[in-house]
Protein backbone atom coordinates (compact mmCIF):
# COMPACT_ATOMS: atom_id res chain seq x y z
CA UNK A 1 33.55 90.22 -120.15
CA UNK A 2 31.95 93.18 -121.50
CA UNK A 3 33.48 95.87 -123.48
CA UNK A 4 33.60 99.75 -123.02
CA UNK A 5 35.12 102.81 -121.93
CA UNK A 6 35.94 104.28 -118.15
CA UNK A 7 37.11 107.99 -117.91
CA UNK A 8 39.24 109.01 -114.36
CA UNK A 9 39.76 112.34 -113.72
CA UNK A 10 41.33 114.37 -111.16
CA UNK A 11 41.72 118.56 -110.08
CA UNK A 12 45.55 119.14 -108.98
CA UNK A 13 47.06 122.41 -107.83
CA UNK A 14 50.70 123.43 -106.93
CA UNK A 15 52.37 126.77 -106.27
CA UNK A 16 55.31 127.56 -108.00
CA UNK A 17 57.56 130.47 -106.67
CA UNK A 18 60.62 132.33 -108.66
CA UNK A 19 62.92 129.68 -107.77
CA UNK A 20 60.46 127.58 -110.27
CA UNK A 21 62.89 123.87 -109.99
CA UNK A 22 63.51 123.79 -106.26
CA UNK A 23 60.59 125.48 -105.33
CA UNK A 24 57.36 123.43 -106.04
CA UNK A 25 54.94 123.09 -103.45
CA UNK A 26 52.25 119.91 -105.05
CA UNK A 27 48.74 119.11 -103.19
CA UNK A 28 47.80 115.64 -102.94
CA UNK A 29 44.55 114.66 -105.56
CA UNK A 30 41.81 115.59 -103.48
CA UNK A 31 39.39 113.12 -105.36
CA UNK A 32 39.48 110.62 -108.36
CA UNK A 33 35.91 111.29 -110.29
CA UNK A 34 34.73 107.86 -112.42
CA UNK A 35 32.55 107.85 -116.07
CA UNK A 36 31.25 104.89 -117.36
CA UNK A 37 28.14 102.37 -117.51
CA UNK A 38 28.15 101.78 -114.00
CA UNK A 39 28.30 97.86 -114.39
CA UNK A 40 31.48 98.37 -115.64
CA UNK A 41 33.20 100.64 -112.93
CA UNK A 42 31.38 98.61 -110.07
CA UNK A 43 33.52 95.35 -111.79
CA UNK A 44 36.62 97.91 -112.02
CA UNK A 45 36.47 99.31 -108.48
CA UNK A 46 33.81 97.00 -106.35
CA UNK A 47 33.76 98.54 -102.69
CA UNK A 48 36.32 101.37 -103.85
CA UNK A 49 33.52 103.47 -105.63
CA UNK A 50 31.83 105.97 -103.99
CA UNK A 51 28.27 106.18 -105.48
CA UNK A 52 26.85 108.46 -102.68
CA UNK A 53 26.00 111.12 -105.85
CA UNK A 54 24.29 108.36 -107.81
CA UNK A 55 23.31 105.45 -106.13
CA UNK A 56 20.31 103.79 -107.72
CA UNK A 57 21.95 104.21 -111.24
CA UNK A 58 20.85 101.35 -113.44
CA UNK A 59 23.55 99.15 -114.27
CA UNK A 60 23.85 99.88 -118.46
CA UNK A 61 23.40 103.43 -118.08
CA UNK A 62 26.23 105.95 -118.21
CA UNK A 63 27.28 108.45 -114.74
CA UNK A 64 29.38 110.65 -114.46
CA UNK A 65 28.88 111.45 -110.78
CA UNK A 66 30.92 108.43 -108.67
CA UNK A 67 34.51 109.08 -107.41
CA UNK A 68 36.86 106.48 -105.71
CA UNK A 69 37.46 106.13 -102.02
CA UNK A 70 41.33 106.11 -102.41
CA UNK A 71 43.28 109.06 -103.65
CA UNK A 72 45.95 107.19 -105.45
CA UNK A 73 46.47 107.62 -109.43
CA UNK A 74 48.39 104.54 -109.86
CA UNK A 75 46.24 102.33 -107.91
CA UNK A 76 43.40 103.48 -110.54
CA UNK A 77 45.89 102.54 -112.68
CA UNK A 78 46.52 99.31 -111.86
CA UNK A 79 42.75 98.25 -111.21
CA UNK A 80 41.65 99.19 -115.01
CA UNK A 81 44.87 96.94 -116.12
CA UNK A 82 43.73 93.90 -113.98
CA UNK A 83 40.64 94.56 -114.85
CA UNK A 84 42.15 93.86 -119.31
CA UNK A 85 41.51 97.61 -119.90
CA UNK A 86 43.84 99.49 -121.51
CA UNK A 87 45.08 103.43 -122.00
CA UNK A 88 43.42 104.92 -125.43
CA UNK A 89 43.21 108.85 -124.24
CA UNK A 90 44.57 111.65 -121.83
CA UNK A 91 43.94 115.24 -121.73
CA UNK A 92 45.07 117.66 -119.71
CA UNK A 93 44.35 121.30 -118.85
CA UNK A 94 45.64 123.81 -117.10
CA UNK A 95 45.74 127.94 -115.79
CA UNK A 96 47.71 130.23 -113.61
CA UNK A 97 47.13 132.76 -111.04
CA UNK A 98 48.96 134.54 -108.80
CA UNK A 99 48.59 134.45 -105.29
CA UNK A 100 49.53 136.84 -103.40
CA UNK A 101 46.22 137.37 -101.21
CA UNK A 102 47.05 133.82 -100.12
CA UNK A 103 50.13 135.38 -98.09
CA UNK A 104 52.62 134.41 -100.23
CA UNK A 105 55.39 136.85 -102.11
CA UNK A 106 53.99 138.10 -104.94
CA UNK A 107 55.46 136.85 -107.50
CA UNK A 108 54.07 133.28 -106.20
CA UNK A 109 51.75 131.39 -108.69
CA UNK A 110 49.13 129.11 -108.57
CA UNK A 111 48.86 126.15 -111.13
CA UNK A 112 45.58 124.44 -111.23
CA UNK A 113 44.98 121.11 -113.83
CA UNK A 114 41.86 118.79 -114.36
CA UNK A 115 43.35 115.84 -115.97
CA UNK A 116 41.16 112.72 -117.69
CA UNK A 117 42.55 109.26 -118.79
CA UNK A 118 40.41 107.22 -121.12
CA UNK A 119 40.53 103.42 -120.68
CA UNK A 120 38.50 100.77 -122.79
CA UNK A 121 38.62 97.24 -123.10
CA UNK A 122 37.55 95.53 -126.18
């Protein structure tokens, strides 16, 4: 079993109006990006990674480019844990715009976040 470190990272957007609680419209993540040694997140995710934006990397070397076929967080999730690899990092960001060119009142805002989770397995 070999030891190391898989990032997953996602873009999310939602639109939050002046009613801020009842009010918030969320978009589904759009893709789930992968970074690692590819050996590792081929093991992880088998037929589920997309390499079409790196596919002759060599197995010990690090990309940043592959993303997952399935748009589900949790099913990430529950991959790395099967997998023996556990949490050690998250960050998030995120930054506001309003939106009224979009056709919406405008006092409408847009919310857009990159997230990253950090798993490793000793």
């Amino acid at each position: 079993r070999r030891s190391g470190y898989i990032t997953i990272g996602y873009r999310g957007s939602y639109t939050i109006g002046r009613e801020a609680q009842a009010d918030a419209k969320f978009r589904r993540v759009a893709r789930i990006t992968v970074c690692g040694k590819t050996a590792l997140a081929k093991e992880v995710f088998g037929e589920t990674l997309n390499e079409s934006r790196d596919p002759d990397r060599p197995p010990e070397r690090y990309t940043a480019r592959y993303y997952l076929k399935f748009n589900f967080l949790e099913q990430a999730f529950d991959r790395l844990s099967e997998a023996g690899f556990r949490m050690a990092a998250c960050s998030s960001t995120g930054t506001c715009a309003f939106a009224p060119e979009q056709g919406g009142p405008a006092d409408d805002k847009i919310w857009t976040s990159y997230t990253e989770y950090v798993f490793c397995r000793d």
